[in-house]
Structure formats: structure tokens, C-alpha cells
PDB file of N, CA and C in Angstrom:
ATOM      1  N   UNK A   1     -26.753  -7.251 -19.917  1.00  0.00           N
ATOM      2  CA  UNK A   1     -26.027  -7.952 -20.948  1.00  0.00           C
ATOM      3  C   UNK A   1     -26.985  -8.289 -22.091  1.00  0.00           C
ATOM      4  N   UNK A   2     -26.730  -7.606 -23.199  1.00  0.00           N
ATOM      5  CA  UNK A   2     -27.483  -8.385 -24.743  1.00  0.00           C
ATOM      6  C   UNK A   2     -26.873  -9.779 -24.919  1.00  0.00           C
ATOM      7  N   UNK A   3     -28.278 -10.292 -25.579  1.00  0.00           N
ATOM      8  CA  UNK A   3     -27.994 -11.359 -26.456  1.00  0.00           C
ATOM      9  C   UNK A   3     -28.888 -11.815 -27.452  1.00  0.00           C
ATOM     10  N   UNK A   4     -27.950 -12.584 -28.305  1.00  0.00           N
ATOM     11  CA  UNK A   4     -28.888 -12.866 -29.423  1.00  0.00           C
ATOM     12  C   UNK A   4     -30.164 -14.117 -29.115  1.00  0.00           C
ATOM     13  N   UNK A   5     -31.106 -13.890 -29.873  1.00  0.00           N
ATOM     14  CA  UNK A   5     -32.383 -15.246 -29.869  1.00  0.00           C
ATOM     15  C   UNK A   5     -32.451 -15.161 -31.239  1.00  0.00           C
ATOM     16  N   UNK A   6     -31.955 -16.749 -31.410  1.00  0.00           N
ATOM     17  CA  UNK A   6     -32.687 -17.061 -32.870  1.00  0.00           C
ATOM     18  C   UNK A   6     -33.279 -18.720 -32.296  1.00  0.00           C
ATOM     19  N   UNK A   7     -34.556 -18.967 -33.086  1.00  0.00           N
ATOM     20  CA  UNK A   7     -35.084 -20.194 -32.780  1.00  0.00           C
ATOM     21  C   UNK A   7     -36.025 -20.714 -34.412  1.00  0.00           C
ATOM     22  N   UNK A   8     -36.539 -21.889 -34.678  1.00  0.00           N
ATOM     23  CA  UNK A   8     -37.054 -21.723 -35.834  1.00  0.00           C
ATOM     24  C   UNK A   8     -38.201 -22.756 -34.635  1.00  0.00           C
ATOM     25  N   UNK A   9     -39.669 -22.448 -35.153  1.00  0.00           N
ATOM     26  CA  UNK A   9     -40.853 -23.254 -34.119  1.00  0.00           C
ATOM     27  C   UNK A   9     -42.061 -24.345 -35.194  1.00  0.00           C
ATOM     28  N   UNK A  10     -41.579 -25.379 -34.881  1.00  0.00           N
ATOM     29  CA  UNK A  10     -42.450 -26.411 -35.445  1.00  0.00           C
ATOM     30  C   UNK A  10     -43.784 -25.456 -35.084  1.00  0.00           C
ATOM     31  N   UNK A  11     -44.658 -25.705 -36.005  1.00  0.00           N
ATOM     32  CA  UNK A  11     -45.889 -25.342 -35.936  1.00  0.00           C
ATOM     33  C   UNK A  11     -47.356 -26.603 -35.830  1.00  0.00           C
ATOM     34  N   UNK A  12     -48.060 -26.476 -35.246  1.00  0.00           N
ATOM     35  CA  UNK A  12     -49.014 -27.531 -34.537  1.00  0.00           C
ATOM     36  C   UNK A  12     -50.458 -27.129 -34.821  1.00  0.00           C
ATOM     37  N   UNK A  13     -51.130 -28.074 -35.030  1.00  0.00           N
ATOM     38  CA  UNK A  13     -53.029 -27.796 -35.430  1.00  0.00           C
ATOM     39  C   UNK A  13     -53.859 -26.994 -34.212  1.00  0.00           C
ATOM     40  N   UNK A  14     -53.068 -27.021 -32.978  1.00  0.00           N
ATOM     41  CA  UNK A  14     -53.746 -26.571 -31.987  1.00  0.00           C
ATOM     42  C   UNK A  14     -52.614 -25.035 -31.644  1.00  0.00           C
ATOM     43  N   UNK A  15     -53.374 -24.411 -30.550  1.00  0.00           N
ATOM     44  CA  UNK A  15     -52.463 -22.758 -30.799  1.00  0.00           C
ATOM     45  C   UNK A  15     -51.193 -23.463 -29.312  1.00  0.00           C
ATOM     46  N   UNK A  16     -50.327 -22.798 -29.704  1.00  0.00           N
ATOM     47  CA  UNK A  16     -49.264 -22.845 -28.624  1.00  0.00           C
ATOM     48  C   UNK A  16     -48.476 -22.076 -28.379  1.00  0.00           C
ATOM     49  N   UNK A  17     -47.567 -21.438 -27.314  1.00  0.00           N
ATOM     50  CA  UNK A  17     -46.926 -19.997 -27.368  1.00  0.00           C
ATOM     51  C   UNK A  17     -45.748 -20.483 -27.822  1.00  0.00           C
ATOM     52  N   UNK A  18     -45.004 -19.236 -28.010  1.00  0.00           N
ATOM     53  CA  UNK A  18     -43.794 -19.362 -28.944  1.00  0.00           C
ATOM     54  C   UNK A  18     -42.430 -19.520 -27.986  1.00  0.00           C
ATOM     55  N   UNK A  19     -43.027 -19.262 -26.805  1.00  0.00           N
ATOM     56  CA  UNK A  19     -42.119 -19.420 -25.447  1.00  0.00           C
ATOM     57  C   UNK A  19     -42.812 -20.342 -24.694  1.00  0.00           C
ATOM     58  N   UNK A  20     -42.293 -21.516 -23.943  1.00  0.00           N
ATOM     59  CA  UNK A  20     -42.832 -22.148 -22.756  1.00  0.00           C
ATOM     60  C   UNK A  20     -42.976 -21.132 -21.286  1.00  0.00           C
ATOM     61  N   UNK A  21     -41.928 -20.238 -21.398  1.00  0.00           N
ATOM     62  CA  UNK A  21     -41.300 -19.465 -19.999  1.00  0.00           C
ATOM     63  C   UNK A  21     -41.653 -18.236 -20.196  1.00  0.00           C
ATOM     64  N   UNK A  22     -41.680 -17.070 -19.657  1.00  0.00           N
ATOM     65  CA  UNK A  22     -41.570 -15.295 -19.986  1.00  0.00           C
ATOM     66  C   UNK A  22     -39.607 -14.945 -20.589  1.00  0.00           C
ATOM     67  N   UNK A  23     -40.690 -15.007 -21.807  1.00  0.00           N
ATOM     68  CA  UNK A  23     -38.948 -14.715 -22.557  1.00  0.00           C
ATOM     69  C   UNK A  23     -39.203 -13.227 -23.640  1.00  0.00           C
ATOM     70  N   UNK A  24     -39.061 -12.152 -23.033  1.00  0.00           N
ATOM     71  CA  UNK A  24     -38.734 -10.794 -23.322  1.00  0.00           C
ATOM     72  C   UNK A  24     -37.943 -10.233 -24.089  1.00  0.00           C
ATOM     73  N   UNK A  25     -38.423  -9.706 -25.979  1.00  0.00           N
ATOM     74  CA  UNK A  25     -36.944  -9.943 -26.623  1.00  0.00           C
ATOM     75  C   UNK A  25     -37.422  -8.244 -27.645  1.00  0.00           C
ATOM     76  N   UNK A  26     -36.195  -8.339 -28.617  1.00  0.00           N
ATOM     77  CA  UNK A  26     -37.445  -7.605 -29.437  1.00  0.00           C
ATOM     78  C   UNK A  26     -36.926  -8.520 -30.993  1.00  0.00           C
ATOM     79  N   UNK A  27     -37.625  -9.222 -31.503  1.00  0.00           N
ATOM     80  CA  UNK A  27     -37.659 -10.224 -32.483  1.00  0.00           C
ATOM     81  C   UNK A  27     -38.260  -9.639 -33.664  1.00  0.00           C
ATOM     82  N   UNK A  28     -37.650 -10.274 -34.883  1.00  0.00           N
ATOM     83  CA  UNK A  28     -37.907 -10.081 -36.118  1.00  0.00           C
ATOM     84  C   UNK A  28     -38.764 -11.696 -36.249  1.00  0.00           C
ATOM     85  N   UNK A  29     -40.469 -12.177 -36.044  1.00  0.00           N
ATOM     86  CA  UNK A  29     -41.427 -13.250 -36.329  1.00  0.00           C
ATOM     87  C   UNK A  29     -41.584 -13.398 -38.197  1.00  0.00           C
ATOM     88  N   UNK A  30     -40.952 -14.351 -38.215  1.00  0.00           N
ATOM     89  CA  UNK A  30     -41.713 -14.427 -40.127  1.00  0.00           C
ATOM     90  C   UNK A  30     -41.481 -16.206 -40.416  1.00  0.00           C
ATOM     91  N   UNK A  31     -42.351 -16.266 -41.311  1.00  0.00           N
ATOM     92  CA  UNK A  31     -43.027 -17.660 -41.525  1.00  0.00           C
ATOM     93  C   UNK A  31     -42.522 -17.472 -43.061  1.00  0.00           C
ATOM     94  N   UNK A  32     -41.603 -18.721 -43.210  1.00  0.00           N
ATOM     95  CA  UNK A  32     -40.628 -18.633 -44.087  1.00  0.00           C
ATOM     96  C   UNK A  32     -41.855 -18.963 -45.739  1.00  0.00           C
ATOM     97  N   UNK A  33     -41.244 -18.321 -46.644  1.00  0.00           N
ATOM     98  CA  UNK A  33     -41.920 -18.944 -48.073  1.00  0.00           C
ATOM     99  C   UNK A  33     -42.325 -19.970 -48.314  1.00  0.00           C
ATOM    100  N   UNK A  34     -41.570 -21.057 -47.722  1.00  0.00           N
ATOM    101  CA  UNK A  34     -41.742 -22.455 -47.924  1.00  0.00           C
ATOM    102  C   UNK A  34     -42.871 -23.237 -47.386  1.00  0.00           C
ATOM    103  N   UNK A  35     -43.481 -22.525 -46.400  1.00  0.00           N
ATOM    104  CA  UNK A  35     -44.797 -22.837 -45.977  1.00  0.00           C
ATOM    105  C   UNK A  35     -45.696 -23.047 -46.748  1.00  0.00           C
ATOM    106  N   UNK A  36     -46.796 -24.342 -46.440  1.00  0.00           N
ATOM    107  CA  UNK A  36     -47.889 -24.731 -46.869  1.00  0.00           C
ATOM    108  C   UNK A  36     -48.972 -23.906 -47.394  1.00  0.00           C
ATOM    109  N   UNK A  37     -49.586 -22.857 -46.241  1.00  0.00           N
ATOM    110  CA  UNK A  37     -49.988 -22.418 -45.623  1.00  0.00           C
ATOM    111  C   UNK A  37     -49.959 -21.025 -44.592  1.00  0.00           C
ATOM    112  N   UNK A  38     -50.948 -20.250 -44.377  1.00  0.00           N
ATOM    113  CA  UNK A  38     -50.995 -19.473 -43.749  1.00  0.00           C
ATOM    114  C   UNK A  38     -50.861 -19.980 -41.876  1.00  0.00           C
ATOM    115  N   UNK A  39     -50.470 -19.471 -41.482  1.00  0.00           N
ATOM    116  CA  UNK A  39     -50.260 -19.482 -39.902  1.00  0.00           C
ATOM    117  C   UNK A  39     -50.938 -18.552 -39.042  1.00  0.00           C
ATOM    118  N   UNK A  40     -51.382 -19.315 -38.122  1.00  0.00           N
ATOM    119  CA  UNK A  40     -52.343 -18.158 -37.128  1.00  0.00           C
ATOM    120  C   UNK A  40     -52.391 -17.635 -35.951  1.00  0.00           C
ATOM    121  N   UNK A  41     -51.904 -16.344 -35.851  1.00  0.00           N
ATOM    122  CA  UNK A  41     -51.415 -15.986 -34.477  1.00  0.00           C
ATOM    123  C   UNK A  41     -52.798 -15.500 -33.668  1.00  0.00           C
ATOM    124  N   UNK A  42     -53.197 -15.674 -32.730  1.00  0.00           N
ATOM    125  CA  UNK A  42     -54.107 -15.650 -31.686  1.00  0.00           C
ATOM    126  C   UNK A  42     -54.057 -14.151 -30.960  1.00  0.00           C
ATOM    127  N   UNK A  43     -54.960 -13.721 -31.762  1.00  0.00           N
ATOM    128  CA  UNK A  43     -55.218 -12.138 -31.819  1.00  0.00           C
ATOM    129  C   UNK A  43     -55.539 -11.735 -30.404  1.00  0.00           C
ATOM    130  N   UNK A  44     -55.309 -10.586 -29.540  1.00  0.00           N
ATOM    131  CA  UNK A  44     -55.643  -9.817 -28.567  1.00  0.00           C
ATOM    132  C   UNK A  44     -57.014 -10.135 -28.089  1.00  0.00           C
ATOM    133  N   UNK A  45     -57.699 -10.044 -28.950  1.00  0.00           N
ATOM    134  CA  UNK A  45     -59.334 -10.375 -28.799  1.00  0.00           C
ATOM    135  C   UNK A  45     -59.731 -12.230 -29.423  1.00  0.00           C
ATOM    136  N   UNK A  46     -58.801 -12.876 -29.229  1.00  0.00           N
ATOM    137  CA  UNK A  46     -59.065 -14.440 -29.484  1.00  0.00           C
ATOM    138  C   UNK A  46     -58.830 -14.886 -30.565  1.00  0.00           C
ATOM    139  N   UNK A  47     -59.291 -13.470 -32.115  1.00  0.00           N
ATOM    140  CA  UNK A  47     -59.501 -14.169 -33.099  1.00  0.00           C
ATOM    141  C   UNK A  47     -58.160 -14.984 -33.684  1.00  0.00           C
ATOM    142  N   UNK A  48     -58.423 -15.349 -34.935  1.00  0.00           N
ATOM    143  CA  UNK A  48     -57.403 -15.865 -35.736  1.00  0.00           C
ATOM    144  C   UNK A  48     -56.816 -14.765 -36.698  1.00  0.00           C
ATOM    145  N   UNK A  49     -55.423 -14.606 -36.187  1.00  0.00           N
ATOM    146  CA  UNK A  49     -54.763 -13.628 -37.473  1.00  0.00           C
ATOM    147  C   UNK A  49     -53.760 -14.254 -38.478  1.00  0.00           C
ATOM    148  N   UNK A  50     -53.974 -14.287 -39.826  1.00  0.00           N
ATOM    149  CA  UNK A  50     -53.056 -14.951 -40.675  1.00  0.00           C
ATOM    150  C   UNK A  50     -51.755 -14.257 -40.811  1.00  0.00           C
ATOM    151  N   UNK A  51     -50.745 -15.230 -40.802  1.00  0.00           N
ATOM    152  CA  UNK A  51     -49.765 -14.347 -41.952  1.00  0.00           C
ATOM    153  C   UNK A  51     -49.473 -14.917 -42.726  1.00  0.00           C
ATOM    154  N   UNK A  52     -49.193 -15.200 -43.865  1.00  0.00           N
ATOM    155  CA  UNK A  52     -49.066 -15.528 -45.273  1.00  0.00           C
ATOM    156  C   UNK A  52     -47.589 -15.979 -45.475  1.00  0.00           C
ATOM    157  N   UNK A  53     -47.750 -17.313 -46.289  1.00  0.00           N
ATOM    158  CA  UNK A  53     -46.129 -17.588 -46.067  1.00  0.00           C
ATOM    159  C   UNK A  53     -44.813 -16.303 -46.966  1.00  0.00           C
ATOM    160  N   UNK A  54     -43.968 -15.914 -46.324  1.00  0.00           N
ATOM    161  CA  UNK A  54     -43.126 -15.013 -46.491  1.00  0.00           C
ATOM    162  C   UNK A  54     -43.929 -13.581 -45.766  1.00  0.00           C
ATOM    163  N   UNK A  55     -44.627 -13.677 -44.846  1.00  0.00           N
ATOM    164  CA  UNK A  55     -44.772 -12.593 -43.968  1.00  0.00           C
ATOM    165  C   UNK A  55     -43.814 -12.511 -42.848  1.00  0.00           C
ATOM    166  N   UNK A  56     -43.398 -10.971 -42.874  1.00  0.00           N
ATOM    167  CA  UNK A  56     -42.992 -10.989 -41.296  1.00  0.00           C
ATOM    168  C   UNK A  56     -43.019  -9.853 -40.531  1.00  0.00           C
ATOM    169  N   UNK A  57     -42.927  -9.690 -39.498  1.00  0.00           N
ATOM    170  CA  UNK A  57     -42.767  -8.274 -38.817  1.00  0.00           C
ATOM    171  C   UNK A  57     -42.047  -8.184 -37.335  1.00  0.00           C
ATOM    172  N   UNK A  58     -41.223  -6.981 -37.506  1.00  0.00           N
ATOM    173  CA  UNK A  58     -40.845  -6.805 -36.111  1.00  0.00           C
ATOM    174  C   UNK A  58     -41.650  -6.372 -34.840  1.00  0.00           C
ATOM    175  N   UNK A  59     -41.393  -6.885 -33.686  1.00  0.00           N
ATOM    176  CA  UNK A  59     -42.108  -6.523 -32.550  1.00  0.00           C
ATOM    177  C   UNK A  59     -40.631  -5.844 -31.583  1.00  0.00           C
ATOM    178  N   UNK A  60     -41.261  -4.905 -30.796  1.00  0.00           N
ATOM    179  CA  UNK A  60     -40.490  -4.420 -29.901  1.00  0.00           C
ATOM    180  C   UNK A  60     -40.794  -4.779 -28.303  1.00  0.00           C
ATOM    181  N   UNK A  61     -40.017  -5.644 -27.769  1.00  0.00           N
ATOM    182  CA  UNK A  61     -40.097  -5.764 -26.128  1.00  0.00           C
ATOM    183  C   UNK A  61     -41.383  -6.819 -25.710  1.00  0.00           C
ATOM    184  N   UNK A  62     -41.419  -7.728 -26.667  1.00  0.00           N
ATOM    185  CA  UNK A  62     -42.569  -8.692 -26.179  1.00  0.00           C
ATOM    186  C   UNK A  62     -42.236  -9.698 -25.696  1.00  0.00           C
ATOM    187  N   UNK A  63     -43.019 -10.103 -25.179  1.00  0.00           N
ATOM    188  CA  UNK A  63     -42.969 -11.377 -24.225  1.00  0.00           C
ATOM    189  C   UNK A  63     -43.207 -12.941 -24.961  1.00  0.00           C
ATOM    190  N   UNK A  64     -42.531 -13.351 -25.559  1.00  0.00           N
ATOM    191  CA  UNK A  64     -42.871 -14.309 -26.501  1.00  0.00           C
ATOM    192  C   UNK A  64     -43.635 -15.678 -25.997  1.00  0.00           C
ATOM    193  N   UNK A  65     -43.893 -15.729 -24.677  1.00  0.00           N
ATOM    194  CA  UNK A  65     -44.749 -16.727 -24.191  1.00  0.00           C
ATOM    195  C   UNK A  65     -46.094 -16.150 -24.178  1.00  0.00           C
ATOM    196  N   UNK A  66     -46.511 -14.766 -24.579  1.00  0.00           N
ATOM    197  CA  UNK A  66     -48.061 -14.462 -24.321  1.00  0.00           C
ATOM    198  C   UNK A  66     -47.942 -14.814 -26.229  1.00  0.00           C
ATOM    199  N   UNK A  67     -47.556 -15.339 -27.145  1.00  0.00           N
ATOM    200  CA  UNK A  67     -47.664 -15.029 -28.074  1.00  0.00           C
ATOM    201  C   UNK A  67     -48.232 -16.311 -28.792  1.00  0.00           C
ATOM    202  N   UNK A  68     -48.936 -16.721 -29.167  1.00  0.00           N
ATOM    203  CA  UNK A  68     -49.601 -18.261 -29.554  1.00  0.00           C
ATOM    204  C   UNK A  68     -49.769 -18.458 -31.347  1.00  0.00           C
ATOM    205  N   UNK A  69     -49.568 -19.887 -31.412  1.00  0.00           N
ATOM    206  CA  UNK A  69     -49.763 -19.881 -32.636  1.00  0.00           C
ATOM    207  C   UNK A  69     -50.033 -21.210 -33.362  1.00  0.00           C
ATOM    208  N   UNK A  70     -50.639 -21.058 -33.980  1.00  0.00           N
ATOM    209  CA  UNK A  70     -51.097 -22.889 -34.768  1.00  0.00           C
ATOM    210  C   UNK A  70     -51.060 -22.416 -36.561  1.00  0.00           C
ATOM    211  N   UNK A  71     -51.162 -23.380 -37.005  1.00  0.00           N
ATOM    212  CA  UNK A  71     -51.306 -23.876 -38.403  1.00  0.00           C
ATOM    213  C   UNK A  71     -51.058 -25.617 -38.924  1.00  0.00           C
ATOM    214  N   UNK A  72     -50.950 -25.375 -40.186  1.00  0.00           N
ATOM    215  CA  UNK A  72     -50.190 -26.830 -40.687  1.00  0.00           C
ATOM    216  C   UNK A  72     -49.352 -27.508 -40.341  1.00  0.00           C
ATOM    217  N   UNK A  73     -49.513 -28.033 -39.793  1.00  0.00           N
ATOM    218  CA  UNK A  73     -48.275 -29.264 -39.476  1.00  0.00           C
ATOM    219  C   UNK A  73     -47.466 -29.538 -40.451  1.00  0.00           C
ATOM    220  N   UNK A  74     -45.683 -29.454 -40.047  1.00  0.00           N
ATOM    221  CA  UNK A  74     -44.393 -29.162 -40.791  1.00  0.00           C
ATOM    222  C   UNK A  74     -44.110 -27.960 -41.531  1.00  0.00           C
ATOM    223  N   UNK A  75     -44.986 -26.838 -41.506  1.00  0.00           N
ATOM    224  CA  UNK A  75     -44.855 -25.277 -41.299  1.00  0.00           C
ATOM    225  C   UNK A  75     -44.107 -24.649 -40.170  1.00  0.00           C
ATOM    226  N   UNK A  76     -43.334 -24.089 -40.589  1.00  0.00           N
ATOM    227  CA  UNK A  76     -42.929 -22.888 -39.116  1.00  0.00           C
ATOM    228  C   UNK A  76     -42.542 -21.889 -39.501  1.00  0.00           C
ATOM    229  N   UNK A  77     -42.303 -21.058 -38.068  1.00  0.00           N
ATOM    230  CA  UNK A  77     -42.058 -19.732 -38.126  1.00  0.00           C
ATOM    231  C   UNK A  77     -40.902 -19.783 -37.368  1.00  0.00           C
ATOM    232  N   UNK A  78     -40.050 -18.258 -37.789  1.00  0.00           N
ATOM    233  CA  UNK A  78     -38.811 -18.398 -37.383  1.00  0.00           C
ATOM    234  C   UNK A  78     -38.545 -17.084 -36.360  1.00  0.00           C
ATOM    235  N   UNK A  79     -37.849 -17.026 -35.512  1.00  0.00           N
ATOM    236  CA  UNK A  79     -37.430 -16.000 -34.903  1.00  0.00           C
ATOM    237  C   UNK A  79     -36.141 -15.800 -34.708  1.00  0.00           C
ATOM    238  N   UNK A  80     -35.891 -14.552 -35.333  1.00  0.00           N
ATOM    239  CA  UNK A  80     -34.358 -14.008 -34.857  1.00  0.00           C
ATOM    240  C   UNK A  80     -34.379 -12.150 -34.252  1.00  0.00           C
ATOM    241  N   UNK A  81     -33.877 -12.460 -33.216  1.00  0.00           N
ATOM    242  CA  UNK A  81     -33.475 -10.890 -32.413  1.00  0.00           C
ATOM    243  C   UNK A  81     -32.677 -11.159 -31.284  1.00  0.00           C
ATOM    244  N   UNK A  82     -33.108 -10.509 -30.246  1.00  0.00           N
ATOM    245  CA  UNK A  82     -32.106 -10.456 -29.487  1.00  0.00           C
ATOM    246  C   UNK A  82     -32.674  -9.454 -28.155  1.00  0.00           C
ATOM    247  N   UNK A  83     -31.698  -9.211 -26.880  1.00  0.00           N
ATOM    248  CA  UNK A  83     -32.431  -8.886 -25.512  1.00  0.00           C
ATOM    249  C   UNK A  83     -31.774  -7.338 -25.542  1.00  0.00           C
ATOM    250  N   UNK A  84     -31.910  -6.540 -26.432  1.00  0.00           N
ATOM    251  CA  UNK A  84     -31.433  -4.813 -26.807  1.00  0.00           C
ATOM    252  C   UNK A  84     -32.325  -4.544 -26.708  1.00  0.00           C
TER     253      UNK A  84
END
């Protein structure tokens, strides 16, 4: 059975995943214009990767709890997709 995921994620000074649980989707991630600030997703190898406010990109079949992220506080990022 599909379904849709849309969520919008307060963003925090320290990194945190974008799922508490193993939640498997394929999502459209983008950090709306209105942001402060760049946001930093917690690269494969540890580092810090920015995306720039009005960045976004699709991922296919990820697990949105391996996925971490910090920035400015009252910044967020938004997710909309779904379990197709």
C-alpha cells in the first residue's frame, strides 16, 4: 500500500535525524527560502554538507532516520513524498 509523507522539521544547533524510527520513503528534502541560513546535513564521511536556503533534492528509497541534520534555530526543512 502507498502513501503519502509530508512533514516540515524544526531544525536544532546540534545534528538530529529526520526520523526518530526506520522510515523508508522516496522524498523530495528542501529547506524553504525563508531560512536564515544554510542547513547541515551530516555527510557519509561525518563532514558538514550545506544546503542553501531554497535548496532541494530528491532522494530515492532512503531511510530518513540515517539522515541527520542541524542548523539555526527556527529554520527548517521540509519533506514531501511518499512509500512508491
Amino acid at each position: 500500500m502507498n502513501s503519502v509523507f509530508m512533514r516540515k522539521i524544526d531544525v536544532t544547533a546540534t545534528y538530529a535525524p529526520l526520523a526518530a524510527e526506520r522510515t523508508v520513503v522516496t522524498v523530495t528534502i528542501s529547506c524553504p527560502p525563508a531560512n536564515a541560513a544554510a542547513v547541515y546535513f551530516k555527510g557519509d564521511d561525518g563532514s558538514d554538507v550545506p544546503w542553501i536556503a531554497g535548496e532541494w533534492h530528491t532522494l530515492v528509497g532512503v531511510n530518513l532516520a540515517d539522515i541527520q541534520v542541524k542548523g539555526t534555530v527556527g529554520d527548517t526543512v521540509t519533506l514531501v513524498g511518499g512509500t512508491w
